[in-house]
C-alpha atoms as a PDB file:
ATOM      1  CA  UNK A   1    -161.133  40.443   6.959  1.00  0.00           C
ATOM      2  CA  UNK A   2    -159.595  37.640   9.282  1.00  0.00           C
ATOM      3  CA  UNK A   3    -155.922  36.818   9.399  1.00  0.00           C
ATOM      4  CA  UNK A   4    -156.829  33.456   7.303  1.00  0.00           C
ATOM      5  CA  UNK A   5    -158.211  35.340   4.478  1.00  0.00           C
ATOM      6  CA  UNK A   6    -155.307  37.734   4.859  1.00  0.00           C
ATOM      7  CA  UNK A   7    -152.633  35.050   4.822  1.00  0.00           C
ATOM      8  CA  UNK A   8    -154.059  33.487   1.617  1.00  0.00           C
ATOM      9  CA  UNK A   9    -154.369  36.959  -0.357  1.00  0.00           C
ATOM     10  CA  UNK A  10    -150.505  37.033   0.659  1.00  0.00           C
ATOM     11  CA  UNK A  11    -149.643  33.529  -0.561  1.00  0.00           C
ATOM     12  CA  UNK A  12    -151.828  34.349  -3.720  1.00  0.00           C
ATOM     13  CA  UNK A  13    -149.878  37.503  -4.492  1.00  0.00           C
ATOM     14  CA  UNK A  14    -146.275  35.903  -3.652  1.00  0.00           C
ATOM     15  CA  UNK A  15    -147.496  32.738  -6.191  1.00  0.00           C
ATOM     16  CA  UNK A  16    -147.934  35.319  -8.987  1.00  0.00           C
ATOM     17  CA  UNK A  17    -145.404  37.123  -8.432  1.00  0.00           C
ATOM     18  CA  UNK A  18    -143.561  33.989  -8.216  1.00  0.00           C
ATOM     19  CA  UNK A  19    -144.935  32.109 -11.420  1.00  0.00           C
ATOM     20  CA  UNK A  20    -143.740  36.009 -13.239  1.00  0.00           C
ATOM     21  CA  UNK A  21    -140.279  35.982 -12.585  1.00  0.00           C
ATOM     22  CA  UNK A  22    -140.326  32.152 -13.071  1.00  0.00           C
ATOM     23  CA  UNK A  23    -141.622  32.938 -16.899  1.00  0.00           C
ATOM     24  CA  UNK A  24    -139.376  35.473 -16.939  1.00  0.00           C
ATOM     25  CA  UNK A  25    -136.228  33.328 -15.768  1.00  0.00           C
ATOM     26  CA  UNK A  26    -137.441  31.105 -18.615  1.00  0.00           C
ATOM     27  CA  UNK A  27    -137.824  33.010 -21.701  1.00  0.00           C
ATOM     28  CA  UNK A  28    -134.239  34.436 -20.693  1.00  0.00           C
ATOM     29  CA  UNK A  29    -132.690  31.129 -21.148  1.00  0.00           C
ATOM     30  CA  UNK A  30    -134.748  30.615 -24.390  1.00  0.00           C
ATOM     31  CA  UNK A  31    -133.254  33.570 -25.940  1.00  0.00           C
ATOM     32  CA  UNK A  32    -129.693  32.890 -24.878  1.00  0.00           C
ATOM     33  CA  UNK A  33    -129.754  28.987 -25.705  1.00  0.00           C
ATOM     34  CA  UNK A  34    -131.259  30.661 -29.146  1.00  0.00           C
ATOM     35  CA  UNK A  35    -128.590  32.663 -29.413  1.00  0.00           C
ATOM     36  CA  UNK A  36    -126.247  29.922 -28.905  1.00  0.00           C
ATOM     37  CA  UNK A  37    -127.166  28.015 -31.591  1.00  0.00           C
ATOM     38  CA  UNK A  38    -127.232  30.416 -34.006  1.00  0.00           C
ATOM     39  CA  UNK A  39    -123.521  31.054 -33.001  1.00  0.00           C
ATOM     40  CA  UNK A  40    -122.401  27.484 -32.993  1.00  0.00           C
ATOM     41  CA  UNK A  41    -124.464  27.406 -37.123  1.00  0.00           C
ATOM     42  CA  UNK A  42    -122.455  30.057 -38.015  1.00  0.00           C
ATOM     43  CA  UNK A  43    -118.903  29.048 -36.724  1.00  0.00           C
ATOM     44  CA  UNK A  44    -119.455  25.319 -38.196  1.00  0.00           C
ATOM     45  CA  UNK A  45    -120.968  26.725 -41.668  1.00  0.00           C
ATOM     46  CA  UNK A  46    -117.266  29.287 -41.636  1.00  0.00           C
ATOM     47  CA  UNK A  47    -115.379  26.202 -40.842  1.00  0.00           C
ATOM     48  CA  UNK A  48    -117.166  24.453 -43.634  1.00  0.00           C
ATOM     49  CA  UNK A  49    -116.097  26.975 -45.924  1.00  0.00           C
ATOM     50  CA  UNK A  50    -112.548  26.344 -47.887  1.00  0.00           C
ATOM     51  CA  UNK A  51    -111.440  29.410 -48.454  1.00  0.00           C
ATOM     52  CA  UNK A  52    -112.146  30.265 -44.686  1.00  0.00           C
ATOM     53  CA  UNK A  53    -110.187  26.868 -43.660  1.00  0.00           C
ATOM     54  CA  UNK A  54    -107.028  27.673 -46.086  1.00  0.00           C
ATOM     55  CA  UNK A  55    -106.986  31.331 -44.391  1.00  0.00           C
ATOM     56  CA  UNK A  56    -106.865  30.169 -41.065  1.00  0.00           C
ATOM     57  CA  UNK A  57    -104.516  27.425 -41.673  1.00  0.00           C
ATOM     58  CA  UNK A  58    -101.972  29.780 -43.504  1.00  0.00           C
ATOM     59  CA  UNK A  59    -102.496  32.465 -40.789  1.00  0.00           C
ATOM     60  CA  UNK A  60    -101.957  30.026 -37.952  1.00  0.00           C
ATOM     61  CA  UNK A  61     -98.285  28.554 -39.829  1.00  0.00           C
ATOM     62  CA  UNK A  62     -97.110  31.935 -40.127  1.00  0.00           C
ATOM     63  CA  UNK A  63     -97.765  32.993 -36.383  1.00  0.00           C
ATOM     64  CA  UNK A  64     -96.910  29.520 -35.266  1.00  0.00           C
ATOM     65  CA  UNK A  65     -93.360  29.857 -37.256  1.00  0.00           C
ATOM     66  CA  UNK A  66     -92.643  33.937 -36.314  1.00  0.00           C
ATOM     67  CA  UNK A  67     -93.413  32.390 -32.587  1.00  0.00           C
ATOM     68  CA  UNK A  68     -90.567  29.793 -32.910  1.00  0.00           C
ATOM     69  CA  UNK A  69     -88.406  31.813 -34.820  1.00  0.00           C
ATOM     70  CA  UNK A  70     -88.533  34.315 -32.196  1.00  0.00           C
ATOM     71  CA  UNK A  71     -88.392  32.123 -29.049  1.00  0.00           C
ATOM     72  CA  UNK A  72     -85.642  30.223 -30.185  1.00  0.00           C
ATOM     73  CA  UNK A  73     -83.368  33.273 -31.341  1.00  0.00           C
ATOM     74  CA  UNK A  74     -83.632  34.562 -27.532  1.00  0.00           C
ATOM     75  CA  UNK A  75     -83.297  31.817 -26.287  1.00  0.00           C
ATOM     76  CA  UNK A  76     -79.488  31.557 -27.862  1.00  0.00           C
ATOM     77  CA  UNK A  77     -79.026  35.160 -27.251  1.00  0.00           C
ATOM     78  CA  UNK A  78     -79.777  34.690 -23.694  1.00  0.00           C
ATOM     79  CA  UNK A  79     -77.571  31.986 -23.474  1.00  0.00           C
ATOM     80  CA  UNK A  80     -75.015  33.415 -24.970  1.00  0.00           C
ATOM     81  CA  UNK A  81     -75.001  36.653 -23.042  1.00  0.00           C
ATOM     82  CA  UNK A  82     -75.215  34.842 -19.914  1.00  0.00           C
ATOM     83  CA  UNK A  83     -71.796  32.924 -20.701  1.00  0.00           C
ATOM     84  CA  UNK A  84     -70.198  36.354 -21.080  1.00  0.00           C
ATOM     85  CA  UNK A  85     -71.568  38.118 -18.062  1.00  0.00           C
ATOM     86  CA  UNK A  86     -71.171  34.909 -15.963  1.00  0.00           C
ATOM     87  CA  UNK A  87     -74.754  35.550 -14.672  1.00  0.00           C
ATOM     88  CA  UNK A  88     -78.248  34.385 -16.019  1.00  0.00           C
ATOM     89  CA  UNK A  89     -79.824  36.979 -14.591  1.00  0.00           C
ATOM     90  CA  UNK A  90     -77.843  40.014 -15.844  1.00  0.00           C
ATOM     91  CA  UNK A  91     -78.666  38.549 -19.310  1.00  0.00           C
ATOM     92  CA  UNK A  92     -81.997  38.214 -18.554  1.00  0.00           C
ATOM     93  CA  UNK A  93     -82.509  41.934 -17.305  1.00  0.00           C
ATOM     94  CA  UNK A  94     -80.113  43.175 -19.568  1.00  0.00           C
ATOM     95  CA  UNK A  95     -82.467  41.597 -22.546  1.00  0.00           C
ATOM     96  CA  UNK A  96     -85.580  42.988 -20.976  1.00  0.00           C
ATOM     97  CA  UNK A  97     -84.719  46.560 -20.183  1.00  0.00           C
ATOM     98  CA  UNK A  98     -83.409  46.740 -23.313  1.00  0.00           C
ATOM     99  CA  UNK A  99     -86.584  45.771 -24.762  1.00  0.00           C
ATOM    100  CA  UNK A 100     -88.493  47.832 -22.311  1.00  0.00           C
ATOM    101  CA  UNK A 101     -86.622  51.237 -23.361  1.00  0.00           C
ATOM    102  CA  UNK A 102     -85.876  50.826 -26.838  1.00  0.00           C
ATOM    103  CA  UNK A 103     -82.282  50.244 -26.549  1.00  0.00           C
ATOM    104  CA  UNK A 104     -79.910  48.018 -29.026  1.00  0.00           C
ATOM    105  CA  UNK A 105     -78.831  45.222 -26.254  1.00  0.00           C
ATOM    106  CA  UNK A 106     -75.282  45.051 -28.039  1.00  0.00           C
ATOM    107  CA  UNK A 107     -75.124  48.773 -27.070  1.00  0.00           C
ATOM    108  CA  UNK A 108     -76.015  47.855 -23.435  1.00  0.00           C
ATOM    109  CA  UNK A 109     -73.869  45.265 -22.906  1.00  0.00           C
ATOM    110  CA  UNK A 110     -70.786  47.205 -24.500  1.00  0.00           C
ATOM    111  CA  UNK A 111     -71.650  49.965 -22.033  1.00  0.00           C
ATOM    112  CA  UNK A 112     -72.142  47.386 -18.908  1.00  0.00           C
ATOM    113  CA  UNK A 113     -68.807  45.821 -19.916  1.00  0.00           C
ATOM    114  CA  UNK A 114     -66.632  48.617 -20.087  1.00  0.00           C
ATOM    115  CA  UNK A 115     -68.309  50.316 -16.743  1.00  0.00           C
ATOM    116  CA  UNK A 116     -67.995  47.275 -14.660  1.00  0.00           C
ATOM    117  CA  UNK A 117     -66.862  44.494 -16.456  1.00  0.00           C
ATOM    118  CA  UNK A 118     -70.169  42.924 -15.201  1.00  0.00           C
ATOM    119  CA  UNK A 119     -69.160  43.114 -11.265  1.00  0.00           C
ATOM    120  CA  UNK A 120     -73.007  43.767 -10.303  1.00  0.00           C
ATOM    121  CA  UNK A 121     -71.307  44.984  -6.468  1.00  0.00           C
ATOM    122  CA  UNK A 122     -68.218  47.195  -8.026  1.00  0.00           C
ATOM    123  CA  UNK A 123     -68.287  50.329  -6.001  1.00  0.00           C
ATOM    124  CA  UNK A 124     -65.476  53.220  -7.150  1.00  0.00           C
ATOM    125  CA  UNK A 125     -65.213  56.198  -5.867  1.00  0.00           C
ATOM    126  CA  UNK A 126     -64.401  59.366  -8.111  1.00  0.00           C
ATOM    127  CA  UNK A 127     -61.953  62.397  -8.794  1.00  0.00           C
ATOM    128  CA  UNK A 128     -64.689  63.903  -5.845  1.00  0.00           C
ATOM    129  CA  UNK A 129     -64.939  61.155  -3.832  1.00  0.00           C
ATOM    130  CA  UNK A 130     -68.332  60.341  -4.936  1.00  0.00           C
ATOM    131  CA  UNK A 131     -69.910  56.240  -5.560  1.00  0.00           C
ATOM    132  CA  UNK A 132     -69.946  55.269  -8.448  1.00  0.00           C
ATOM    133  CA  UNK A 133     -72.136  51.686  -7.606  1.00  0.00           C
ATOM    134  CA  UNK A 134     -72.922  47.903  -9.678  1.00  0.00           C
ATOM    135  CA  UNK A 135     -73.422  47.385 -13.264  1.00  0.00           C
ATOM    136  CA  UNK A 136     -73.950  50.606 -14.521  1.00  0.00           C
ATOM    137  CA  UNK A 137     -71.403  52.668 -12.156  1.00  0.00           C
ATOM    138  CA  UNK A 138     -74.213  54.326 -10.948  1.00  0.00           C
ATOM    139  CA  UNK A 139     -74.840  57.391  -8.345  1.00  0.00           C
ATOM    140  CA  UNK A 140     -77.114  57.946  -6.218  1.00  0.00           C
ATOM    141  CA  UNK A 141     -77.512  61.383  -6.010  1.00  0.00           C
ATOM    142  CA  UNK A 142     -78.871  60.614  -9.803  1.00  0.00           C
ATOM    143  CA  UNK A 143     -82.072  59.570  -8.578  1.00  0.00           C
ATOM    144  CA  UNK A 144     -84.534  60.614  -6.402  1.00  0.00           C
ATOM    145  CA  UNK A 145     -85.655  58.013  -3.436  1.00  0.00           C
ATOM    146  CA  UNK A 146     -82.522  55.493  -4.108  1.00  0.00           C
ATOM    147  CA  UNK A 147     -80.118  54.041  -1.923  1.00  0.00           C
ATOM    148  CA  UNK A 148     -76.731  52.565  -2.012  1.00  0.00           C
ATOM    149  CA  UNK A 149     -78.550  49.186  -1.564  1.00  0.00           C
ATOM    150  CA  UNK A 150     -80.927  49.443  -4.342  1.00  0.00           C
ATOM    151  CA  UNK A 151     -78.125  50.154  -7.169  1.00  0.00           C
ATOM    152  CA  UNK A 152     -76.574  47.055  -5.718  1.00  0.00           C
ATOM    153  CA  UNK A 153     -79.230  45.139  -6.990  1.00  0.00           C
ATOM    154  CA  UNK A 154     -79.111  43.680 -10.325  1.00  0.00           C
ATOM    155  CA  UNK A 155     -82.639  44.582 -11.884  1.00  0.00           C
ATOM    156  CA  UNK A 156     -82.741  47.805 -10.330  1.00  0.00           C
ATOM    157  CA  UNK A 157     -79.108  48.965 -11.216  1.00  0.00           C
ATOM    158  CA  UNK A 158     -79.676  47.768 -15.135  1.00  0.00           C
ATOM    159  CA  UNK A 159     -83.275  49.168 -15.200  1.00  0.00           C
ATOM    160  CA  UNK A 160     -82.135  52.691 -14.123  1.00  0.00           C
ATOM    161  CA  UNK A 161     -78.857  52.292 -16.311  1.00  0.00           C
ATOM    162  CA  UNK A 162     -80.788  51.935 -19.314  1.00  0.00           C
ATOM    163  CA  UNK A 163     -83.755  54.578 -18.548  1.00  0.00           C
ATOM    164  CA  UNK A 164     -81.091  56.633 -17.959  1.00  0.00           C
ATOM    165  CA  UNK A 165     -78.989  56.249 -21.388  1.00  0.00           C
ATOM    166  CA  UNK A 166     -82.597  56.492 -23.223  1.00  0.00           C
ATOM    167  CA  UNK A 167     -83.235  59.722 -21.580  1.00  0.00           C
ATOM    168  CA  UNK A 168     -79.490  61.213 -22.966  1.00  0.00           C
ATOM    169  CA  UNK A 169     -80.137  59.675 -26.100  1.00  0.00           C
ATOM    170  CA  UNK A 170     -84.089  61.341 -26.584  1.00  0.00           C
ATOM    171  CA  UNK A 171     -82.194  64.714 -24.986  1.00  0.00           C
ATOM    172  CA  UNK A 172     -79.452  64.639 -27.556  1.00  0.00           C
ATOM    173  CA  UNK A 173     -81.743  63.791 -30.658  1.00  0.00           C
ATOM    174  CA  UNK A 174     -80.252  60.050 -30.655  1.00  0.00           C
ATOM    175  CA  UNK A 175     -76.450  61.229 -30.886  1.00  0.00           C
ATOM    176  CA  UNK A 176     -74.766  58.738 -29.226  1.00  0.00           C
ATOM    177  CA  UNK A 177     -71.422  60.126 -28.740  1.00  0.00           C
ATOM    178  CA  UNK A 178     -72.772  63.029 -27.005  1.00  0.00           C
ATOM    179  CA  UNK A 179     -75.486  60.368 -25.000  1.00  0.00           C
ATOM    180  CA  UNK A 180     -72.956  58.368 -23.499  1.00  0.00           C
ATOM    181  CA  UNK A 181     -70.306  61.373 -22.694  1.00  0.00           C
ATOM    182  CA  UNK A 182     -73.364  62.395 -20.581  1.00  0.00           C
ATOM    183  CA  UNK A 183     -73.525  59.114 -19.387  1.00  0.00           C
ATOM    184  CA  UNK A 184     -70.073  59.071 -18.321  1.00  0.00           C
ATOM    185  CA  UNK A 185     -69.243  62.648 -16.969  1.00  0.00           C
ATOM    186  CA  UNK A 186     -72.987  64.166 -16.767  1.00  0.00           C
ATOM    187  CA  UNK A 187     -74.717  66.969 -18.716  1.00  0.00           C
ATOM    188  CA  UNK A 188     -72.326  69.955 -17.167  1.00  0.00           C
ATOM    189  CA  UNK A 189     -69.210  68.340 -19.507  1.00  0.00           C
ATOM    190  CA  UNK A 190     -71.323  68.858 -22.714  1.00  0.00           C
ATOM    191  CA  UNK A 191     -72.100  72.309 -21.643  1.00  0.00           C
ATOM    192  CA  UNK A 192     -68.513  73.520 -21.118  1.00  0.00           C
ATOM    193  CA  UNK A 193     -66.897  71.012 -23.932  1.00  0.00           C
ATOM    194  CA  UNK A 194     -64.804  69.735 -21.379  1.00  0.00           C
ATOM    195  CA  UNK A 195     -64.412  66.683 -23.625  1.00  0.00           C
ATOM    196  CA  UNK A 196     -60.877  64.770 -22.468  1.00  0.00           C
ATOM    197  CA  UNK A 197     -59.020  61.992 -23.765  1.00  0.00           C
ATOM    198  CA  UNK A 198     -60.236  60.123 -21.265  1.00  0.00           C
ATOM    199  CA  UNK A 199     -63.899  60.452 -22.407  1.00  0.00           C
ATOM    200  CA  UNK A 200     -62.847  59.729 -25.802  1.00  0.00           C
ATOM    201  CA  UNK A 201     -61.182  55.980 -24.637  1.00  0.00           C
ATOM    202  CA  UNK A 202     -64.265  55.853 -22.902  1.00  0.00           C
ATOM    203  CA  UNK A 203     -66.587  55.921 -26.461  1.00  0.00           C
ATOM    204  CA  UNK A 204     -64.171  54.060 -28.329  1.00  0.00           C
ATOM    205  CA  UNK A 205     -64.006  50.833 -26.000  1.00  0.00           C
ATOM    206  CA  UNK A 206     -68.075  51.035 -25.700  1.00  0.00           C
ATOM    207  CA  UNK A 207     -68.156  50.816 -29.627  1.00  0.00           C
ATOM    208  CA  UNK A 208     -64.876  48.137 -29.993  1.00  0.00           C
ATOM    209  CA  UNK A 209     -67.385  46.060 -27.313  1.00  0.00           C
ATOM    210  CA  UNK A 210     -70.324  47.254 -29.521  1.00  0.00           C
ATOM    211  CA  UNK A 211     -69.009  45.698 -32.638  1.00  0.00           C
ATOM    212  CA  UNK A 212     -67.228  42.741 -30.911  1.00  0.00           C
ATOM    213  CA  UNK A 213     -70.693  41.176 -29.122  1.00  0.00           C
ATOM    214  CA  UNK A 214     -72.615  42.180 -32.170  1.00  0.00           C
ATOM    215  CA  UNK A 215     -69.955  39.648 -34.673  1.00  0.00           C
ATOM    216  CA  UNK A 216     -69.711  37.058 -31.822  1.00  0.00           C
ATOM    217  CA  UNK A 217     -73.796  36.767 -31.794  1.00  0.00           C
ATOM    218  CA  UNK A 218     -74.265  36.788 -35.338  1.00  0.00           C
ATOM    219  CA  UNK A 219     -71.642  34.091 -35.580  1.00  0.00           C
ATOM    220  CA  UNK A 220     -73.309  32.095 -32.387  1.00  0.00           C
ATOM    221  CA  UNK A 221     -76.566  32.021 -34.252  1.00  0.00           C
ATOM    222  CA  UNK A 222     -75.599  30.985 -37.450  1.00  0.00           C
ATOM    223  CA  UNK A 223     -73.883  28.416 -35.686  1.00  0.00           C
ATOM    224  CA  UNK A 224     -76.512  26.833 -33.802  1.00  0.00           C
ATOM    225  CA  UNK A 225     -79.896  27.710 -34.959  1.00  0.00           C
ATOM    226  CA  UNK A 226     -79.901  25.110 -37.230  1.00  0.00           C
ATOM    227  CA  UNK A 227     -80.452  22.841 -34.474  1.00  0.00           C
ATOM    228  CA  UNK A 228     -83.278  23.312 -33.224  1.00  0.00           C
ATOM    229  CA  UNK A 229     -84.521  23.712 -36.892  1.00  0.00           C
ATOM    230  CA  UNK A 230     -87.650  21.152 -38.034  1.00  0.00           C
ATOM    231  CA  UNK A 231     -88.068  19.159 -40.662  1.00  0.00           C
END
């Protein structure tokens, strides 16, 4: 056999093999255009149907309204937190790691007023001469792989505030009195009942806050949600 009939048994073979796949390719796209169609036949036949049509409509008016509803309450309470921390962005982290952990927001902010009346770079130092730094009057020795700098920073000082109050409040079975002492003077106080006066101004200006931001929201939404209400 020459290299001419060689070199057309190769072009024969590569045409069939060719003129397969091509057939192949082919009735592919036949069954998916097929498949296609039947789709489209049965979403216009469901959207044909009245019952189907009232469903959707209803469904899609209740989301659409829970959606507003929703948007437009945090939107006030945003603002409205952000007038009484002077800051936008403590509001906004304050709303989210509240969210995030579970936490009432009124019990946050109650907690962030009376630790630092919002002063996100407040550093005290203690009976022991230890930092107490930003929002949350943190330490640092509370955390492993934190610095000085990072509980200076607004998202990270609120974030590890409130992770830390949820993990006294899941410790103490949700008892908040004994969650925030631990908050305040750390685990070893609850173990000796070293509970002073101190501690106990401490709880009752959290809750006075508590109830005061809770009466002042309530009061700022009935106020202006009618606003933004539609006709």
């Amino acid at each position: 056999m020459n290299l001419v009939e060689r070199s057309s048994i190769r072009v024969k073979k590569y045409m069939i093999r060719h003129s397969f796949f091509q057939r192949l390719k082919l009735v592919i796209i036949c069954f998916l255009y097929l498949l296609l169609v039947v789709f489209l036949i049965n979403i216009e036949h469901r959207f044909k149907n009245p019952l189907f049509l009232g469903i959707l409509d209803t469904e899609i008016n209740q989301f659409s309204t829970r959606m507003y509803q929703l948007s437009i309450e945090d939107i006030l309470i945003h603002r409205y937190l952000s007038e009484k921390t002077n800051s936008s962005e403590i509001a906004a982290y304050l709303l989210k790691s509240a969210d995030q952990y579970d936490i009432d927001f009124h019990l946050l902010y109650a907690l962030m007023k009376v630790e630092s009346g919002f002063e996100k770079e407040k550093v005290v130092k203690d009976e022991n001469n230890v930092e107490q730094i930003g929002l949350f009057q943190l330490e640092v020795k509370q955390f492993s792989h934190i610095k000085k700098a990072d509980l200076l920073d607004i998202e990270t000082n609120i974030d590890l505030g409130a992770k830390l109050l949820k993990k006294y409040l899941v410790y103490n079975n949700e008892n908040l009195i004994v969650a925030l002492t631990s908050f305040r003077a750390g685990e070893r106080i609850i173990k000796q009942r070293k509970i002073g006066l101190d501690i106990i101004a401490y709880i009752r200006d959290i809750r006075t806050a508590k109830d005061e931001i809770e009466r002042e929201i309530a009061a700022y939404l009935t106020e202006n949600i009618d606003l933004f209400a539609t006709e």
